[in-house]
C-alpha atoms as a PDB file:
ATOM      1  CA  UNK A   1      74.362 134.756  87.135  1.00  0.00           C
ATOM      2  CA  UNK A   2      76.878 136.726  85.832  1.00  0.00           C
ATOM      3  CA  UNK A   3      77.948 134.292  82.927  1.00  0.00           C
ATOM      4  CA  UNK A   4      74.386 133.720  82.143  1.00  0.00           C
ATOM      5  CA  UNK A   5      73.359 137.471  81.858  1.00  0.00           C
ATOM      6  CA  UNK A   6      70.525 136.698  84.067  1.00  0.00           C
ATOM      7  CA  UNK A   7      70.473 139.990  85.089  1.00  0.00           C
ATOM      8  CA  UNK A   8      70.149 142.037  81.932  1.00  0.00           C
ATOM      9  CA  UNK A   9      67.582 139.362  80.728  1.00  0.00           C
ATOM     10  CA  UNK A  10      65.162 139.985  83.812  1.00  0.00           C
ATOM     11  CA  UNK A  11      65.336 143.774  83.110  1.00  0.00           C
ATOM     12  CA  UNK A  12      64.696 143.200  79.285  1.00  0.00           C
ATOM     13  CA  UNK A  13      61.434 141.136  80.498  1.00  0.00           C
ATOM     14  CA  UNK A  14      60.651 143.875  83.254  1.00  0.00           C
ATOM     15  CA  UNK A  15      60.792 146.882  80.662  1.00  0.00           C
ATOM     16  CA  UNK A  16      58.214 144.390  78.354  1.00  0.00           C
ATOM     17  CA  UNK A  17      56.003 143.898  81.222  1.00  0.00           C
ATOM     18  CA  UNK A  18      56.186 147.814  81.823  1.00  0.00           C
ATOM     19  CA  UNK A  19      55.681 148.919  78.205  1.00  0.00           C
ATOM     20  CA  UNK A  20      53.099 146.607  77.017  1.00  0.00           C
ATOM     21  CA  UNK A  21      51.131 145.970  80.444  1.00  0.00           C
ATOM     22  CA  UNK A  22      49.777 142.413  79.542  1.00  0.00           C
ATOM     23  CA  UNK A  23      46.578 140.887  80.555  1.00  0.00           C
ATOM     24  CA  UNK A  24      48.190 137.977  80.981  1.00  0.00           C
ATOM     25  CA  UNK A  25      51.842 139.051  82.007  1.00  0.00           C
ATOM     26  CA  UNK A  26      52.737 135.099  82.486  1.00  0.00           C
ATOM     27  CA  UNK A  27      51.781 133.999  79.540  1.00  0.00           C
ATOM     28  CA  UNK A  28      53.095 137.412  77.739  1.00  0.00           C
ATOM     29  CA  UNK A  29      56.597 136.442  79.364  1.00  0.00           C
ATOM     30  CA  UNK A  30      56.395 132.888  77.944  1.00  0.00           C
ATOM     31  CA  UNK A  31      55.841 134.454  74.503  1.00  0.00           C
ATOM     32  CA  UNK A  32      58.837 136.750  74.924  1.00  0.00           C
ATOM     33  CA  UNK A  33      61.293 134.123  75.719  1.00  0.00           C
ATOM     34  CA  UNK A  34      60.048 131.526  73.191  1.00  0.00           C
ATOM     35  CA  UNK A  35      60.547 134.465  70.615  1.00  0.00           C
ATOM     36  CA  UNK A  36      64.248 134.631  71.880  1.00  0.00           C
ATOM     37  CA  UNK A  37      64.666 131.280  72.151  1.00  0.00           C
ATOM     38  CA  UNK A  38      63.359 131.661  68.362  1.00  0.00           C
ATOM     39  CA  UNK A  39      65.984 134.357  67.507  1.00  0.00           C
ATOM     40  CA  UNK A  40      68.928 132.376  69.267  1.00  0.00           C
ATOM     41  CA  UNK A  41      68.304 129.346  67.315  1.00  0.00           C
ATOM     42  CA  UNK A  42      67.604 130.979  64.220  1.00  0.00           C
ATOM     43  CA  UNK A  43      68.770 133.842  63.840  1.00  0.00           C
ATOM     44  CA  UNK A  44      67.101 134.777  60.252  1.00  0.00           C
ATOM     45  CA  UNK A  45      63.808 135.457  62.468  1.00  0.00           C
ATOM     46  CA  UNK A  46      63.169 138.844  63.277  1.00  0.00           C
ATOM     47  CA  UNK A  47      65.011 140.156  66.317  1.00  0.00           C
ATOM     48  CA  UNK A  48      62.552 140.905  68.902  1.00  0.00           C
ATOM     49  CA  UNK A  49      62.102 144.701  69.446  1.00  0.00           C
ATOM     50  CA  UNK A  50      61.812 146.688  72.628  1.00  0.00           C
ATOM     51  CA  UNK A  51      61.203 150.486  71.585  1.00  0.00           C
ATOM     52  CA  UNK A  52      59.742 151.357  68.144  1.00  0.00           C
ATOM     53  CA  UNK A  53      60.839 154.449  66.305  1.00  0.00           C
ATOM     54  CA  UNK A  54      58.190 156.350  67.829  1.00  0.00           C
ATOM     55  CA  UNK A  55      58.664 155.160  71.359  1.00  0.00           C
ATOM     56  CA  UNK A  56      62.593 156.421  71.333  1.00  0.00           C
ATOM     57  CA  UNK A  57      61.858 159.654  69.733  1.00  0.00           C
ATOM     58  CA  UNK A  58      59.463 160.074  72.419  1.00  0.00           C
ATOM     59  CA  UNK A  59      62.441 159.250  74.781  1.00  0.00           C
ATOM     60  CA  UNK A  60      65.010 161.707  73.071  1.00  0.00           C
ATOM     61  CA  UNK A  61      61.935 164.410  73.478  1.00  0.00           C
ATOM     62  CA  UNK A  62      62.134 163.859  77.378  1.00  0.00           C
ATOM     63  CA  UNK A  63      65.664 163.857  77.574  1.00  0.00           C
ATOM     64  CA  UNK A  64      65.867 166.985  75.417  1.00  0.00           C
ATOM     65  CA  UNK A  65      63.552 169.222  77.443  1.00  0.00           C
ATOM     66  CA  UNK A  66      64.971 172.238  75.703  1.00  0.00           C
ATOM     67  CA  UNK A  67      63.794 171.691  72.676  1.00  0.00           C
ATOM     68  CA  UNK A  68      67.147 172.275  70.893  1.00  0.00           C
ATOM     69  CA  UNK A  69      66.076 169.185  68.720  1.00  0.00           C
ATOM     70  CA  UNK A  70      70.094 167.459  69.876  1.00  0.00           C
ATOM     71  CA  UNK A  71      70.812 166.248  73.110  1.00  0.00           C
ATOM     72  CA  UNK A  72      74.857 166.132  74.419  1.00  0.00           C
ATOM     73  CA  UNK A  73      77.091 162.618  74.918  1.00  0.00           C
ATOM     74  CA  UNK A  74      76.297 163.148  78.719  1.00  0.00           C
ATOM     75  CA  UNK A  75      72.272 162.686  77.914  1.00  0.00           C
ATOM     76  CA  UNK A  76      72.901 160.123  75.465  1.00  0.00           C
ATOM     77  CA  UNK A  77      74.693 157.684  77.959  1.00  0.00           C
ATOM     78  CA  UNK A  78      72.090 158.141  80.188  1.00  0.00           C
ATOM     79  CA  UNK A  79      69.567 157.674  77.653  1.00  0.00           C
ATOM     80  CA  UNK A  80      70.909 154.174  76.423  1.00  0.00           C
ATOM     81  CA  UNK A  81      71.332 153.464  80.412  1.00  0.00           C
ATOM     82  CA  UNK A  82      67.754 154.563  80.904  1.00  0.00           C
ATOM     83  CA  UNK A  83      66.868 152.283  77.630  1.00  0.00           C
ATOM     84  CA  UNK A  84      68.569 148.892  79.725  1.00  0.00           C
ATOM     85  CA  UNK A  85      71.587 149.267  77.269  1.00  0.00           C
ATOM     86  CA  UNK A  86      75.377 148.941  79.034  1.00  0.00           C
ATOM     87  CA  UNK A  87      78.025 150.062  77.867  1.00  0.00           C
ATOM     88  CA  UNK A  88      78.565 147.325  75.367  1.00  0.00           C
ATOM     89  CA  UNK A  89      75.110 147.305  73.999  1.00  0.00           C
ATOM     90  CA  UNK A  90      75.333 150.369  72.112  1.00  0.00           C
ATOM     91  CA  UNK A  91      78.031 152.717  69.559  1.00  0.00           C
ATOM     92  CA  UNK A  92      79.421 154.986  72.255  1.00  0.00           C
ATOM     93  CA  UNK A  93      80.909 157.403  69.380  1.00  0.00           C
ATOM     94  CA  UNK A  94      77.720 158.595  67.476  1.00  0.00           C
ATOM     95  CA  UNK A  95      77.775 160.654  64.706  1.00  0.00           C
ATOM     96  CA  UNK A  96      77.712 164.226  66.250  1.00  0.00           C
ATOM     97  CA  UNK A  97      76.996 167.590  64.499  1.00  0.00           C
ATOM     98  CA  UNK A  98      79.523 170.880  64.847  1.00  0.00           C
ATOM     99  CA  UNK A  99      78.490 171.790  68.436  1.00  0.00           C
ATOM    100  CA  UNK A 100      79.499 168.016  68.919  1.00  0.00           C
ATOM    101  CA  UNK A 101      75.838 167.088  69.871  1.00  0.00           C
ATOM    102  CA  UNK A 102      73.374 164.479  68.861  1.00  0.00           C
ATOM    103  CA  UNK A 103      70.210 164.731  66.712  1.00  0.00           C
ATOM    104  CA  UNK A 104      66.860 162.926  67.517  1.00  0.00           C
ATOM    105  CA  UNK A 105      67.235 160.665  63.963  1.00  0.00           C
ATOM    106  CA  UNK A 106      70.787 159.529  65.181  1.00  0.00           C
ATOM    107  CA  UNK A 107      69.693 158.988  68.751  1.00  0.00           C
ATOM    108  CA  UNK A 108      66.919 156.530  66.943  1.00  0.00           C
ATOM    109  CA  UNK A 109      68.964 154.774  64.961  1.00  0.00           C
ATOM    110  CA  UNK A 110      71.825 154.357  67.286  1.00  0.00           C
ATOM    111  CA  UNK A 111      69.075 152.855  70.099  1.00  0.00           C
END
């Protein structure tokens, strides 16, 4: 299961089924993994998108509950955790400002 990476695909299809909340969440799933199957074998197709801009700025506004409009390394590992990203799935040195902290637009772009 490992070698396959069964496990992150099931959570990719779970956080679909969560965020959209299909009528049809069969044939919803079918669409999502013909669309990879789509990207794998060609991959000039558009890669199939989770979050939108607006969803993960609505994501960095829950994680920065403050208000200070930047949210620390700590909250932006468990951000990209929260997100279904690991370790490997995302830049784990993002651009930071002086207080070494992370703005909303970087947070977006990095996700």
């Amino acid at each position: 299961m490992k070698d396959k990476h069964l496990m992150p695909l099931l959570s990719h299809l779970m956080s679909m089924l969560l965020l959209y909340n299909p009528v049809d969440p069969l044939a919803f799933l079918v669409r999502q993994i013909n669309e990879m199957i789509n990207f794998r074998d060609d991959p000039d197709k558009p890669v199939p998108i989770l979050f939108n801009d607006d969803d993960l700025a609505n994501v960095f506004k829950g994680i920065d509950f403050m208000n200070r409009g930047s949210i620390d390394l700590k909250q932006y590992f468990k951000a990209m955790n929260t997100l279904g990203l690991n370790l490997d799935g995302f830049n784990r040195y993002p651009e930071v400002d002086e207080d070494n902290r992370i703005e909303c637009k970087v947070f977006v772009y990095e996700a």
